[in-house]
C-alpha atoms as a PDB file:
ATOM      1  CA  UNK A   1     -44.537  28.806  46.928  1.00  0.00           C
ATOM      2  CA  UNK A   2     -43.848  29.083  43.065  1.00  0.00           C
ATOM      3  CA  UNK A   3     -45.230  26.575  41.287  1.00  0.00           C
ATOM      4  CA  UNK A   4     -42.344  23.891  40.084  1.00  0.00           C
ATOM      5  CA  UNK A   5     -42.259  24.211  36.351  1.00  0.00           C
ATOM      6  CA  UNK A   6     -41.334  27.923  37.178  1.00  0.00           C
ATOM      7  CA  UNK A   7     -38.190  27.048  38.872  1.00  0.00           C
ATOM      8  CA  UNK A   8     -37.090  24.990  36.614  1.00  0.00           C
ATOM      9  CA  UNK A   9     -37.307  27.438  34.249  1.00  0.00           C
ATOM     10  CA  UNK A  10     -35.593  30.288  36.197  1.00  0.00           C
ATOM     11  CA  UNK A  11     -32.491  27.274  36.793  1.00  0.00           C
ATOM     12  CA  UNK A  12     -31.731  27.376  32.820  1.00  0.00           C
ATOM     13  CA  UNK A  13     -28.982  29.185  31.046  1.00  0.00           C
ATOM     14  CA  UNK A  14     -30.886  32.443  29.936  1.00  0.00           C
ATOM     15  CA  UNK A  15     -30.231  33.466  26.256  1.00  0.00           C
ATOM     16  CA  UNK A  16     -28.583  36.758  27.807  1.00  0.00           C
ATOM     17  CA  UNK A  17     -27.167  37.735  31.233  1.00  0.00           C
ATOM     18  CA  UNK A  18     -29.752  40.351  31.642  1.00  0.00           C
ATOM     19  CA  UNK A  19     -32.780  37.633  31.919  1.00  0.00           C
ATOM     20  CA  UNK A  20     -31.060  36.123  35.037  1.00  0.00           C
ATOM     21  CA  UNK A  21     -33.873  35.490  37.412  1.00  0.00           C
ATOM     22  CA  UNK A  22     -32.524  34.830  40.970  1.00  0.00           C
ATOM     23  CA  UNK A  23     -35.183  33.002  43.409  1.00  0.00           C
ATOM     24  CA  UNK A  24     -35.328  31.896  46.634  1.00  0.00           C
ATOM     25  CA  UNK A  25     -34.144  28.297  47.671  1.00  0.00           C
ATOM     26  CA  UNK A  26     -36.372  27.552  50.226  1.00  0.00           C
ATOM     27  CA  UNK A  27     -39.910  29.164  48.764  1.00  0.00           C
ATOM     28  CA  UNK A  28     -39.113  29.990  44.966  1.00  0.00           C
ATOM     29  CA  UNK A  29     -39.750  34.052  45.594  1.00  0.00           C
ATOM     30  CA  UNK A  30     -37.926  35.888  43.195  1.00  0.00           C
ATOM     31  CA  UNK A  31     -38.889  39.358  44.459  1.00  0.00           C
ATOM     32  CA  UNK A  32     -37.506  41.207  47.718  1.00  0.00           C
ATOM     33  CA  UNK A  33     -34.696  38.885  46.906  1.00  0.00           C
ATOM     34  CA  UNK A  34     -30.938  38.821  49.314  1.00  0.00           C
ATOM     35  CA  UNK A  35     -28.025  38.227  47.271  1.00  0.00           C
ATOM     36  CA  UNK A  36     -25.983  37.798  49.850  1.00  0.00           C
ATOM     37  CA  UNK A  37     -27.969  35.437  51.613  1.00  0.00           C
ATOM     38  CA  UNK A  38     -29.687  33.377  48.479  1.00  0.00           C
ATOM     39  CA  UNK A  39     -33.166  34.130  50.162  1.00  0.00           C
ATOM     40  CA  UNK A  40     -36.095  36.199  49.813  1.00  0.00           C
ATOM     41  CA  UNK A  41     -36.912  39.060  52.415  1.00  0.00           C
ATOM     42  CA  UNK A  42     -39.704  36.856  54.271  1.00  0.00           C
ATOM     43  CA  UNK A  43     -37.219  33.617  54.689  1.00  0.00           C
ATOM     44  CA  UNK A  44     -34.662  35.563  55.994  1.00  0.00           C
ATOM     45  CA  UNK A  45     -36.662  37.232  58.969  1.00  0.00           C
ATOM     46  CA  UNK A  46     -38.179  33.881  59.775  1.00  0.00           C
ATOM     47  CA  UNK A  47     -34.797  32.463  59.805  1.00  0.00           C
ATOM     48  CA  UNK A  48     -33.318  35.005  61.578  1.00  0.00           C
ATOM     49  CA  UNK A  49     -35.835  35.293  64.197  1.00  0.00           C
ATOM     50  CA  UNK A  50     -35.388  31.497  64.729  1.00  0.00           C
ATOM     51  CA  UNK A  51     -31.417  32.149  65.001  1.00  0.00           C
ATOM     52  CA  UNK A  52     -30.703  30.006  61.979  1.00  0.00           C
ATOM     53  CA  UNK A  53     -28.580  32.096  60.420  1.00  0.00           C
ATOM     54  CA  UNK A  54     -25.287  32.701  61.494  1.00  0.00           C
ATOM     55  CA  UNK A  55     -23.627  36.186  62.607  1.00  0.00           C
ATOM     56  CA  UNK A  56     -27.429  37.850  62.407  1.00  0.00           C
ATOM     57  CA  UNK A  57     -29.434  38.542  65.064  1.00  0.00           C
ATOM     58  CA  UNK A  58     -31.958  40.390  65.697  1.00  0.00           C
ATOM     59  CA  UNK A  59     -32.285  44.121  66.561  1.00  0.00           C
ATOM     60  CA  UNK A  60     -33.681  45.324  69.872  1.00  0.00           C
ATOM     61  CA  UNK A  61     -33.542  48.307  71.833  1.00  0.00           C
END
């Protein structure tokens, strides 16, 4: 989890578009990030193995 005062400050209007930060919403994790999801690589498999997001499943053969 990142620590509160470092979301807040990744939710302000950066000076320029290039400082966007994009974080998780459930854990704060701004690395291995989904855009098209709004969550970070780990969320998304835990979510997806629990079948909590819709239209993804997971693979299996």
């Amino acid at each position: 989890m990142a620590k509160a005062s470092v979301i807040a400050r990744s939710k302000k209007t950066p000076k320029y578009s290039s400082r966007i930060v994009r974080r998780c919403f459930r854990c704060g994790r701004k690395h291995g990030f989904m855009r098209d999801f709004g969550i970070c690589r780990i969320c998304f498999r835990e979510m997806a193995t629990n079948q909590e997001i819709p239209g993804v499943k997971k693979a299996s053969w």
